[in-house]
C-alpha atoms as a PDB file:
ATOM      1  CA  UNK A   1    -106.888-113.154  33.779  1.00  0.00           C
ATOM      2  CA  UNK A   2    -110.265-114.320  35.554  1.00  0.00           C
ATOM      3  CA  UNK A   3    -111.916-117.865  33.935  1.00  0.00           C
ATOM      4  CA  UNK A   4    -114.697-115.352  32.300  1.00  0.00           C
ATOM      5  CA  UNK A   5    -111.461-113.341  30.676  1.00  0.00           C
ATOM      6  CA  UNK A   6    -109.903-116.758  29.417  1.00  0.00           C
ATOM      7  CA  UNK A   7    -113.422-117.925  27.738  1.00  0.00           C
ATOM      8  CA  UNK A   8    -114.028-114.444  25.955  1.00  0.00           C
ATOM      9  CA  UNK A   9    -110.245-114.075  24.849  1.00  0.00           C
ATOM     10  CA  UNK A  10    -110.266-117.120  23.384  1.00  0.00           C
ATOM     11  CA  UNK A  11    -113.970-117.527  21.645  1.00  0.00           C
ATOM     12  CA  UNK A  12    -112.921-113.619  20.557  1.00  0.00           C
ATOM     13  CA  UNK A  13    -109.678-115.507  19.097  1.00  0.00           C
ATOM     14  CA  UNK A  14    -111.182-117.396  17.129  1.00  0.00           C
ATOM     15  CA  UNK A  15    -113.773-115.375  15.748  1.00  0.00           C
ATOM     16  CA  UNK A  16    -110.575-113.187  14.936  1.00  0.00           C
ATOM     17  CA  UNK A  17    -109.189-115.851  12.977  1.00  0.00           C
ATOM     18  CA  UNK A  18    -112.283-116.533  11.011  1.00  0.00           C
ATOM     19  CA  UNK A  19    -113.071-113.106  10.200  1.00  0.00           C
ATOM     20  CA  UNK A  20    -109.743-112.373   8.923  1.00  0.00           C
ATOM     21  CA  UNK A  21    -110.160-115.244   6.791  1.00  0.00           C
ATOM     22  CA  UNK A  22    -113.598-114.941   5.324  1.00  0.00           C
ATOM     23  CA  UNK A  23    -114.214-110.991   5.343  1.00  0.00           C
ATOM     24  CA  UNK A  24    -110.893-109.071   7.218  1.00  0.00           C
ATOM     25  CA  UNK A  25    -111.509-106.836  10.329  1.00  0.00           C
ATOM     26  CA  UNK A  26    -110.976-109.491  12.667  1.00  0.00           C
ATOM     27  CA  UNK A  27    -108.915-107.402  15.223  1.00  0.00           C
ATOM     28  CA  UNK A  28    -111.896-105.180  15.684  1.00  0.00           C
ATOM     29  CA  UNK A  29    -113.468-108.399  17.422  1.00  0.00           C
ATOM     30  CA  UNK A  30    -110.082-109.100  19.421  1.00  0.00           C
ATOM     31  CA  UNK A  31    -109.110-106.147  19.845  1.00  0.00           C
ATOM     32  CA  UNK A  32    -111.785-105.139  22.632  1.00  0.00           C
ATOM     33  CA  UNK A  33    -111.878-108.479  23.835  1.00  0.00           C
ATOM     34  CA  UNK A  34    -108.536-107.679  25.743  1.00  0.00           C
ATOM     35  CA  UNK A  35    -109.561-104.128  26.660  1.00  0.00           C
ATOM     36  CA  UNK A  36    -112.650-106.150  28.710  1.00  0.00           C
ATOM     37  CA  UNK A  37    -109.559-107.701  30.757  1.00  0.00           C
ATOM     38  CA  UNK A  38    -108.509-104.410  31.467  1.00  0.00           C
ATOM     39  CA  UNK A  39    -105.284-103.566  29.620  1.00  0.00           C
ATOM     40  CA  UNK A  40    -104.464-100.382  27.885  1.00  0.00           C
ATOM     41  CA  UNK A  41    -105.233 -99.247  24.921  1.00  0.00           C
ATOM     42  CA  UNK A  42    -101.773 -99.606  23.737  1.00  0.00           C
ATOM     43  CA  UNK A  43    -100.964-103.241  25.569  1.00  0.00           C
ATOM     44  CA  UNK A  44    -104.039-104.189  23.802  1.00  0.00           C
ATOM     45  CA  UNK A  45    -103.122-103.110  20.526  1.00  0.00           C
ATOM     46  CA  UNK A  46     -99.558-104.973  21.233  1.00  0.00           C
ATOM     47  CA  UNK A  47    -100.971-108.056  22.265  1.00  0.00           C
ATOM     48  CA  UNK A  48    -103.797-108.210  19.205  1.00  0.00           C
ATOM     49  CA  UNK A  49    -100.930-107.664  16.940  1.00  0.00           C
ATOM     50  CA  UNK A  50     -98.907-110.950  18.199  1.00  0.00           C
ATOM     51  CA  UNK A  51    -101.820-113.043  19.151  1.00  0.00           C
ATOM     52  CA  UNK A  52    -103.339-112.837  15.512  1.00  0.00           C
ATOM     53  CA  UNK A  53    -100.167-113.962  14.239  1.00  0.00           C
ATOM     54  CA  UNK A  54    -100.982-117.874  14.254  1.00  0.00           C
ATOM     55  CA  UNK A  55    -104.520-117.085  12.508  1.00  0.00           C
ATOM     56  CA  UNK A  56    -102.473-115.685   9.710  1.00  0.00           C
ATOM     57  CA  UNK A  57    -100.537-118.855   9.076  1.00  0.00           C
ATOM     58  CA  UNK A  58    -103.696-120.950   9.461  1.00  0.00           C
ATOM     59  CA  UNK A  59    -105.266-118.516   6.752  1.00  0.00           C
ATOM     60  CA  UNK A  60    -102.311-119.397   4.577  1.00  0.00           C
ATOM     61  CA  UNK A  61    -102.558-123.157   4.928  1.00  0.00           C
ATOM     62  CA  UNK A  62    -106.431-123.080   4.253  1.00  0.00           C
ATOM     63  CA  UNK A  63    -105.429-121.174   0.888  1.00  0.00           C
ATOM     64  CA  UNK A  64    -102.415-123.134   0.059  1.00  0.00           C
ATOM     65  CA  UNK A  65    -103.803-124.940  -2.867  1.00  0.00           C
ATOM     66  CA  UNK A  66    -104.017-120.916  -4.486  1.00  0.00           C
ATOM     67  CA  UNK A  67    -100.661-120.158  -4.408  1.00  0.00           C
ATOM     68  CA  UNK A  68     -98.929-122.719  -6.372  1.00  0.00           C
ATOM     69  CA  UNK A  69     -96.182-120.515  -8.748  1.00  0.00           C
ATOM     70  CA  UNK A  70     -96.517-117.314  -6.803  1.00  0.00           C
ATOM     71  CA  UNK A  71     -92.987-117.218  -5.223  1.00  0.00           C
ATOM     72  CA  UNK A  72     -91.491-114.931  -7.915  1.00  0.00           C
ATOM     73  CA  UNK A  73     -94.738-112.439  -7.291  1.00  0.00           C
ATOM     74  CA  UNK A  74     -95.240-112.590  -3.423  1.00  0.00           C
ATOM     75  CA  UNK A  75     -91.129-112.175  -2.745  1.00  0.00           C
ATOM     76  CA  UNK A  76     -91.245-108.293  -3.783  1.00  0.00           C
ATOM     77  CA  UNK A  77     -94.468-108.008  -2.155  1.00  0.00           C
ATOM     78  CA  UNK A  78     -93.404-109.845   1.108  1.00  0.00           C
ATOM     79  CA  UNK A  79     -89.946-107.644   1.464  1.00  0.00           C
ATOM     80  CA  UNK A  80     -92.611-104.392   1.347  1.00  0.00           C
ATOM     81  CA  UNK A  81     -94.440-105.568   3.742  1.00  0.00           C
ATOM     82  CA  UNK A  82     -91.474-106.726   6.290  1.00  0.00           C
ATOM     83  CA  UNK A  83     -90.117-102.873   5.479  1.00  0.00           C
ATOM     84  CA  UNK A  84     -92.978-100.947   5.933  1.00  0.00           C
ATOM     85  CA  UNK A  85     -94.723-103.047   8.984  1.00  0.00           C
ATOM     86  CA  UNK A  86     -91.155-102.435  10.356  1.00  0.00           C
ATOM     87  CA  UNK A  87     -91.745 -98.920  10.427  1.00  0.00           C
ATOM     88  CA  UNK A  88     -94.978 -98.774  11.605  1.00  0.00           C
ATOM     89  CA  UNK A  89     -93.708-101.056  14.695  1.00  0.00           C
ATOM     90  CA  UNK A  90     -91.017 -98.906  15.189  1.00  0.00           C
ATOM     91  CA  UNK A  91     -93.285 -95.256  15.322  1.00  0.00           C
ATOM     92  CA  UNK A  92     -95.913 -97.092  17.631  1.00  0.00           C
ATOM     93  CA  UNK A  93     -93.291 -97.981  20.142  1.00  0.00           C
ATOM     94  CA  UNK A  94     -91.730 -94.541  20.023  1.00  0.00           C
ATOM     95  CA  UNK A  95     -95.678 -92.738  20.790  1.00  0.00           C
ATOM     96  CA  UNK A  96     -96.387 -91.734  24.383  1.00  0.00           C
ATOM     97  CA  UNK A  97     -99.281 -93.768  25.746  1.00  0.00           C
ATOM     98  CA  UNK A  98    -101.354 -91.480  25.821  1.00  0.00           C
ATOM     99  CA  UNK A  99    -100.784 -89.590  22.561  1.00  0.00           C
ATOM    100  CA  UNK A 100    -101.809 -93.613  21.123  1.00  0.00           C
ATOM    101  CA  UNK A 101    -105.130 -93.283  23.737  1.00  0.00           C
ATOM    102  CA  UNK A 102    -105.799 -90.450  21.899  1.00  0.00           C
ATOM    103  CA  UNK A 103    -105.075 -92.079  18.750  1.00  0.00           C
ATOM    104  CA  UNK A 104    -106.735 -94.898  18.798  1.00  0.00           C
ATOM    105  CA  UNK A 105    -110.548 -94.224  18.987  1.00  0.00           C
ATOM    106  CA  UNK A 106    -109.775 -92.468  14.992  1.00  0.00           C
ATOM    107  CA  UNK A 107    -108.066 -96.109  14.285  1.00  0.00           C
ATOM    108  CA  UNK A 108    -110.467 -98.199  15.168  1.00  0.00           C
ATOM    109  CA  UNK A 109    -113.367 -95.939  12.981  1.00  0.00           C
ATOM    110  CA  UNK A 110    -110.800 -95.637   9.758  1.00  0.00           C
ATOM    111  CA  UNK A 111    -110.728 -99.823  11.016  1.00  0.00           C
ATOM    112  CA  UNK A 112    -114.606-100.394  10.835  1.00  0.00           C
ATOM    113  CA  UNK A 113    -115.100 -97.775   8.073  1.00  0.00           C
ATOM    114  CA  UNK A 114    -112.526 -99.851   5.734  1.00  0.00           C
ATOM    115  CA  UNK A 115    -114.104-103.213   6.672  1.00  0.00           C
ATOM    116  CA  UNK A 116    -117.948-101.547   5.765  1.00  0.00           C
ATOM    117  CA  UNK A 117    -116.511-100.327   2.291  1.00  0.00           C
ATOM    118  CA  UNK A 118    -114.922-104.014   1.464  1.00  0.00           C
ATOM    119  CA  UNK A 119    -117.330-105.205  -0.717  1.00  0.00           C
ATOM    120  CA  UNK A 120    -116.963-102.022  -3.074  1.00  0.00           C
ATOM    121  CA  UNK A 121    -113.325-102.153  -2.653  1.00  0.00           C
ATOM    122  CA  UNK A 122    -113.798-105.732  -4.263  1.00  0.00           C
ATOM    123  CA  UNK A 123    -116.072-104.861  -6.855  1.00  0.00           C
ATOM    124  CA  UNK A 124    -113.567-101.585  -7.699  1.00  0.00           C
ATOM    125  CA  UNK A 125    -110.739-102.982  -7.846  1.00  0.00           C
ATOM    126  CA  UNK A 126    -111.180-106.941  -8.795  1.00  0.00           C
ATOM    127  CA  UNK A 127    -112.715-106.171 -11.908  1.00  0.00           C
ATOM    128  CA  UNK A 128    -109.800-103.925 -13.475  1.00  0.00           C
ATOM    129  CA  UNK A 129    -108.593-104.489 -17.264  1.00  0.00           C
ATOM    130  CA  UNK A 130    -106.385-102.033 -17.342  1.00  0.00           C
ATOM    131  CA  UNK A 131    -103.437-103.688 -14.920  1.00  0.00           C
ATOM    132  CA  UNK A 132    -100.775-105.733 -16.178  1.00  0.00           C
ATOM    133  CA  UNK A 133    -100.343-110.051 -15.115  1.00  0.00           C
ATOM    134  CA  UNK A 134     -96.977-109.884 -15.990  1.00  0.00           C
ATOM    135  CA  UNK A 135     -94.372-109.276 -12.658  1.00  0.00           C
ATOM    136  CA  UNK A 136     -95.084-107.190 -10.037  1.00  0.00           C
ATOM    137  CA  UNK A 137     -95.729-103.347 -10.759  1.00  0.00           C
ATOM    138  CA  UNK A 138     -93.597-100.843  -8.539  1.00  0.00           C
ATOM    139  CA  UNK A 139     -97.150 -99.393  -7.387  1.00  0.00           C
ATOM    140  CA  UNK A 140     -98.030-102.363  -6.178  1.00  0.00           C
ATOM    141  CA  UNK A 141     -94.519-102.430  -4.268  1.00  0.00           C
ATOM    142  CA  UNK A 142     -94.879 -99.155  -2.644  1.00  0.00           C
ATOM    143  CA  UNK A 143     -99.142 -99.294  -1.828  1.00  0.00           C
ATOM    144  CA  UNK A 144     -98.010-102.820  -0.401  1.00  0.00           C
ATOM    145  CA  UNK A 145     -95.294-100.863   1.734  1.00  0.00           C
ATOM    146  CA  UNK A 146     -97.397 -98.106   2.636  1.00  0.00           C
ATOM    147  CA  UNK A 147    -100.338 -99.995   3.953  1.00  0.00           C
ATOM    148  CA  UNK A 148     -97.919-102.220   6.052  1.00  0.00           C
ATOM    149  CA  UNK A 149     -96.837 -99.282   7.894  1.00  0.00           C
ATOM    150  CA  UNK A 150    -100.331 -98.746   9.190  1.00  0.00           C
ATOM    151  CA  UNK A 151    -100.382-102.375  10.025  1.00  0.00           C
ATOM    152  CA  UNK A 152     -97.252-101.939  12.192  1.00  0.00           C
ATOM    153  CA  UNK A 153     -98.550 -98.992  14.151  1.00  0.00           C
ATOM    154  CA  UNK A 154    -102.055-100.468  14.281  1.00  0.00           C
ATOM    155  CA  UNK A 155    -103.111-103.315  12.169  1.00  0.00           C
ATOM    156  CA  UNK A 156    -107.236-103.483  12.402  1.00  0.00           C
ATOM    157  CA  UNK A 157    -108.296-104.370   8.582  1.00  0.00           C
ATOM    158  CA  UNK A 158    -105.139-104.572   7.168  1.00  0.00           C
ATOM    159  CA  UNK A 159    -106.089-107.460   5.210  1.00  0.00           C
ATOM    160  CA  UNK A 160    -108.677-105.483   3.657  1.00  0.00           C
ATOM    161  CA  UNK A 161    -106.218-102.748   3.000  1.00  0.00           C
ATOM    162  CA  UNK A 162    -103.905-105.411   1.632  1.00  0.00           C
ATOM    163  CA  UNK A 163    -106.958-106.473  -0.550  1.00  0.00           C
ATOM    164  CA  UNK A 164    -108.029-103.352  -2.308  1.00  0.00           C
ATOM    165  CA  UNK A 165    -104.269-102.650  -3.202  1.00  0.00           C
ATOM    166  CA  UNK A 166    -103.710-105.999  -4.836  1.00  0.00           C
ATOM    167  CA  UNK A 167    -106.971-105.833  -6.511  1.00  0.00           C
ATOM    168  CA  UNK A 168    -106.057-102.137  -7.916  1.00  0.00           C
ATOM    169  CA  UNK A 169    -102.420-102.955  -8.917  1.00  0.00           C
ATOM    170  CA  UNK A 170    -102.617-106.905  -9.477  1.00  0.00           C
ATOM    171  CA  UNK A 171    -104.642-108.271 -12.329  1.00  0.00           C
ATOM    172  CA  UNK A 172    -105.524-111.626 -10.446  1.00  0.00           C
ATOM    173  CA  UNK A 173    -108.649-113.791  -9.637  1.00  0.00           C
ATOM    174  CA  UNK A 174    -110.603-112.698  -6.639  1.00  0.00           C
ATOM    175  CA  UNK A 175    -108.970-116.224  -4.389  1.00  0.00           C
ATOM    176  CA  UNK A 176    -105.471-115.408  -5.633  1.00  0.00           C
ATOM    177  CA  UNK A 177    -105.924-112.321  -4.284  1.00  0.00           C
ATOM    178  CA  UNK A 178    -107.027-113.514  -0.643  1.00  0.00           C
ATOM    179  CA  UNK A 179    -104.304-115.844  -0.595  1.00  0.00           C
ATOM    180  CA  UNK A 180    -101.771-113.221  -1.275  1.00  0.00           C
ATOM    181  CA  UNK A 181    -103.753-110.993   1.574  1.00  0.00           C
ATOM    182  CA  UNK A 182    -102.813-113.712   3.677  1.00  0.00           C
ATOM    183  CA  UNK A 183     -99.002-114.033   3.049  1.00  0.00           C
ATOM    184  CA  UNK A 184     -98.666-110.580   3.045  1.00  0.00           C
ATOM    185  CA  UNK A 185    -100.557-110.307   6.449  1.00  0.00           C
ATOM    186  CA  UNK A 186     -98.511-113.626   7.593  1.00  0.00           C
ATOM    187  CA  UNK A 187     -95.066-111.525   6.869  1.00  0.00           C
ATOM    188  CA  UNK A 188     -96.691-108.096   8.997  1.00  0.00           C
ATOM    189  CA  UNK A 189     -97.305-109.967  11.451  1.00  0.00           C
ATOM    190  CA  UNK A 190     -94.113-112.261  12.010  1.00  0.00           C
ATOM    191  CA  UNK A 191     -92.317-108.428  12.637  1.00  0.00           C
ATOM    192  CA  UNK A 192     -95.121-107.190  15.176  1.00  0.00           C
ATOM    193  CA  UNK A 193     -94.095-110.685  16.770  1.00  0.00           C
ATOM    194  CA  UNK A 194     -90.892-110.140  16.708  1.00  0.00           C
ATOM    195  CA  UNK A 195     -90.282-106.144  17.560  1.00  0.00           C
ATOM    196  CA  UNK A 196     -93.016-106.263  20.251  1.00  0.00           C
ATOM    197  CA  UNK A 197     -91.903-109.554  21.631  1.00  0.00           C
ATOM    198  CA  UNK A 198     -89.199-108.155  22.229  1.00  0.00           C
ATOM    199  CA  UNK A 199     -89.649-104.184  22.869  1.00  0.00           C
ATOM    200  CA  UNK A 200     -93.597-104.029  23.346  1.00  0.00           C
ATOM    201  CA  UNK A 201     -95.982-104.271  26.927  1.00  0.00           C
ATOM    202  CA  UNK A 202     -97.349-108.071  25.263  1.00  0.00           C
ATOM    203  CA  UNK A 203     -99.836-109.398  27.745  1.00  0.00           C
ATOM    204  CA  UNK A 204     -97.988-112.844  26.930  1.00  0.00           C
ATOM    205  CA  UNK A 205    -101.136-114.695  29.355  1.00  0.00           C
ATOM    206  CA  UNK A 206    -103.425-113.454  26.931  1.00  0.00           C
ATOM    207  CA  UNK A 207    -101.433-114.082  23.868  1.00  0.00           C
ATOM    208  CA  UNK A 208    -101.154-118.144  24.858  1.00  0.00           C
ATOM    209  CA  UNK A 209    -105.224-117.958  25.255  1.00  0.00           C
ATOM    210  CA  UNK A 210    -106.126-115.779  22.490  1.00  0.00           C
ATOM    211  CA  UNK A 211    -102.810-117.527  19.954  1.00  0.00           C
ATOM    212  CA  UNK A 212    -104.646-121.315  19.574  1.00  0.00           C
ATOM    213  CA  UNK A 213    -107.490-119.978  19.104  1.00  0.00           C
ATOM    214  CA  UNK A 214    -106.910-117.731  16.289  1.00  0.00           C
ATOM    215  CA  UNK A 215    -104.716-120.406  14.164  1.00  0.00           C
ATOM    216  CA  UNK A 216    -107.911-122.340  14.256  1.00  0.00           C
ATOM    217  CA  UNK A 217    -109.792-119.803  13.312  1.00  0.00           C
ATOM    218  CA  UNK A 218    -107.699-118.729  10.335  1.00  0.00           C
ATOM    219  CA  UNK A 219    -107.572-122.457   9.356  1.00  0.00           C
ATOM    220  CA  UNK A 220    -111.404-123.177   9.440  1.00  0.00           C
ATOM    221  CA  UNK A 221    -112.253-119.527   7.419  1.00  0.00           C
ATOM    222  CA  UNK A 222    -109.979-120.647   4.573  1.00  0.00           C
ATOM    223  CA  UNK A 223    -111.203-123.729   3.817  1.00  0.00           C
ATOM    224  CA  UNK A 224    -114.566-122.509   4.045  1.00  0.00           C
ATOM    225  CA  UNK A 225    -114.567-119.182   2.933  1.00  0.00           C
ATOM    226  CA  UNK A 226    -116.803-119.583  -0.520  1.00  0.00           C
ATOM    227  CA  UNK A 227    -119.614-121.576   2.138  1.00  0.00           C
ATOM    228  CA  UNK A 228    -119.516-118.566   4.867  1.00  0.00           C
ATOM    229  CA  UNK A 229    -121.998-115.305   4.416  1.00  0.00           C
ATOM    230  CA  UNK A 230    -119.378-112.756   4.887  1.00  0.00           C
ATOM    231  CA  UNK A 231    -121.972-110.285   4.273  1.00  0.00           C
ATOM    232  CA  UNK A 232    -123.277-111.199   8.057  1.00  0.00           C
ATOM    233  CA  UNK A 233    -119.615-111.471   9.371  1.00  0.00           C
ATOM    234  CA  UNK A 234    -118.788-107.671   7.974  1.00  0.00           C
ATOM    235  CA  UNK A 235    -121.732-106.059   9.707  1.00  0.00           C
ATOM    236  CA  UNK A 236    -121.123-107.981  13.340  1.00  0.00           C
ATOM    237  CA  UNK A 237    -117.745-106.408  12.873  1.00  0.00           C
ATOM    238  CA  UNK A 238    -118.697-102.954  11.640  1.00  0.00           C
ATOM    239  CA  UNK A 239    -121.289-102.711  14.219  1.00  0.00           C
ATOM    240  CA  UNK A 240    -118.712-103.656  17.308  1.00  0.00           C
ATOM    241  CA  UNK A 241    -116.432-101.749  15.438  1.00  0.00           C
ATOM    242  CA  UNK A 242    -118.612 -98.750  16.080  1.00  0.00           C
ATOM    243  CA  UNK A 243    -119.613 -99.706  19.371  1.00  0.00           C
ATOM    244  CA  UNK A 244    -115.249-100.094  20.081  1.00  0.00           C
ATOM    245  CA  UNK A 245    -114.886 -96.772  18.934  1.00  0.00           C
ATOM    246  CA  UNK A 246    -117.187 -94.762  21.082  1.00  0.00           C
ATOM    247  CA  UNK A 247    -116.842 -96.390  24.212  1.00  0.00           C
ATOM    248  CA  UNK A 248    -112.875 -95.443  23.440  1.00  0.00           C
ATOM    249  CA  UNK A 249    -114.152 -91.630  22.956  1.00  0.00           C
ATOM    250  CA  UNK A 250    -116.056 -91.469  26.056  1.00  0.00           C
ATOM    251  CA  UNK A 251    -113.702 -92.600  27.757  1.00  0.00           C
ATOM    252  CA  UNK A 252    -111.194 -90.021  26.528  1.00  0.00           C
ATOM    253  CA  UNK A 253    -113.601 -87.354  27.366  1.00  0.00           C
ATOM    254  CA  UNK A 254    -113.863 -88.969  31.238  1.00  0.00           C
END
């Protein structure tokens, strides 16, 4: 990595970790961050996935004073997440590179679409009567499962994934609900760590720029994530989102 790679890496890091904090779809700012140092699309993906993982556990300290109590809740939720983001690890490591470079431009817009519909995901789902505070419901198991299978394989706005399925299943306040986002996102992550650490092309350089950076990030978006306009932060991200995705398709078609 050049100087000029190091300083966008890690400024993208922890804008990442913010992001992810405040509004979700922080990848999506990451993400092309380590295309620009010229890996693959699938080293990049890799990479994103492990270097996010500190921002997580920042996320989860800034929200620590929300999740008092919730051990009996989370620990269904958590061993959903570890089994489906398993999966998802597992089927991205078994795609051809370039069946994923084919891939990927769709991911990235099904990324930036889910972080543009957020806000109505919130209002949807956070508002419900009609779900039960009592234990965790089995379709709140399984959607938790399901949508940590995409986060294995590819990961950009799983927290907002994670979001609208704990807001539909999960009768909860709207922080609760973040802070459960970010255990759940904490527990995806720790297996991308560990099954690409081990299995996956990691650029580990970039992962020790882009790493600090993001736990600070995830730290400073908790603690102020009622202060930030998240409104602003979701259409920076949609936008480069966009932009991600077709510079990704024209470069298929090349």
């Amino acid at each position: 990595m050049t100087s000029l790679d190091v300083v966008v890496v890690s400024l993208a890091g922890l804008a990442c970790g913010i992001v992810n904090s405040v509004a979700g779809g922080g990848s999506l700012i990451l993400f092309p961050a380590l295309l620009a140092t010229g890996m693959s699309p699938l080293a990049a993906n890799v990479t994103n996935s492990v270097a996010t993982w500190p921002g997580y556990l920042g996320g989860v300290a800034g929200f620590r004073d929300d999740l008092p109590n919730s051990r009996a809740r989370l620990r269904p939720l958590v061993s959903a997440t570890v089994a489906g983001s398993t999966a998802g690890c597992v089927l991205l490591l078994v795609t051809p590179s370039a069946a994923f470079d084919v891939v990927v431009p769709f991911l990235v817009l099904v990324a930036t679409g889910l972080t543009a519909a957020q806000p109505w995901a919130k209002r949807r789902f956070t508002t419900r009567s009609d779900v039960s505070d009592r234990g965790v419901p089995v379709a709140a198991v399984v959607s938790v499962g399901l949508a940590a299978v995409y986060g294995g394989y590819f990961g950009g706005a799983l927290g907002v994934i994670f979001l609208a399925v704990l807001g539909l299943t999960l009768a909860d306040s709207l922080v609760k609900l973040n802070a459960f986002k970010a255990v759940l996102s904490v527990a995806d992550a720790s297996v991308s760590v560990v099954m690409f650490g081990m299995f996956g092309p990691v650029g580990w350089v970039a992962v020790a720029v882009a790493a600090p950076a993001t736990l600070l990030g995830g730290f400073v978006g908790a603690r102020f994530a009622r202060r930030l306009d998240e409104r602003v932060l979701r259409v920076v991200v949609v936008c480069l989102g966009l932009a991600v995705a077709a510079y990704l398709f024209v470069a298929d078609l090349g």
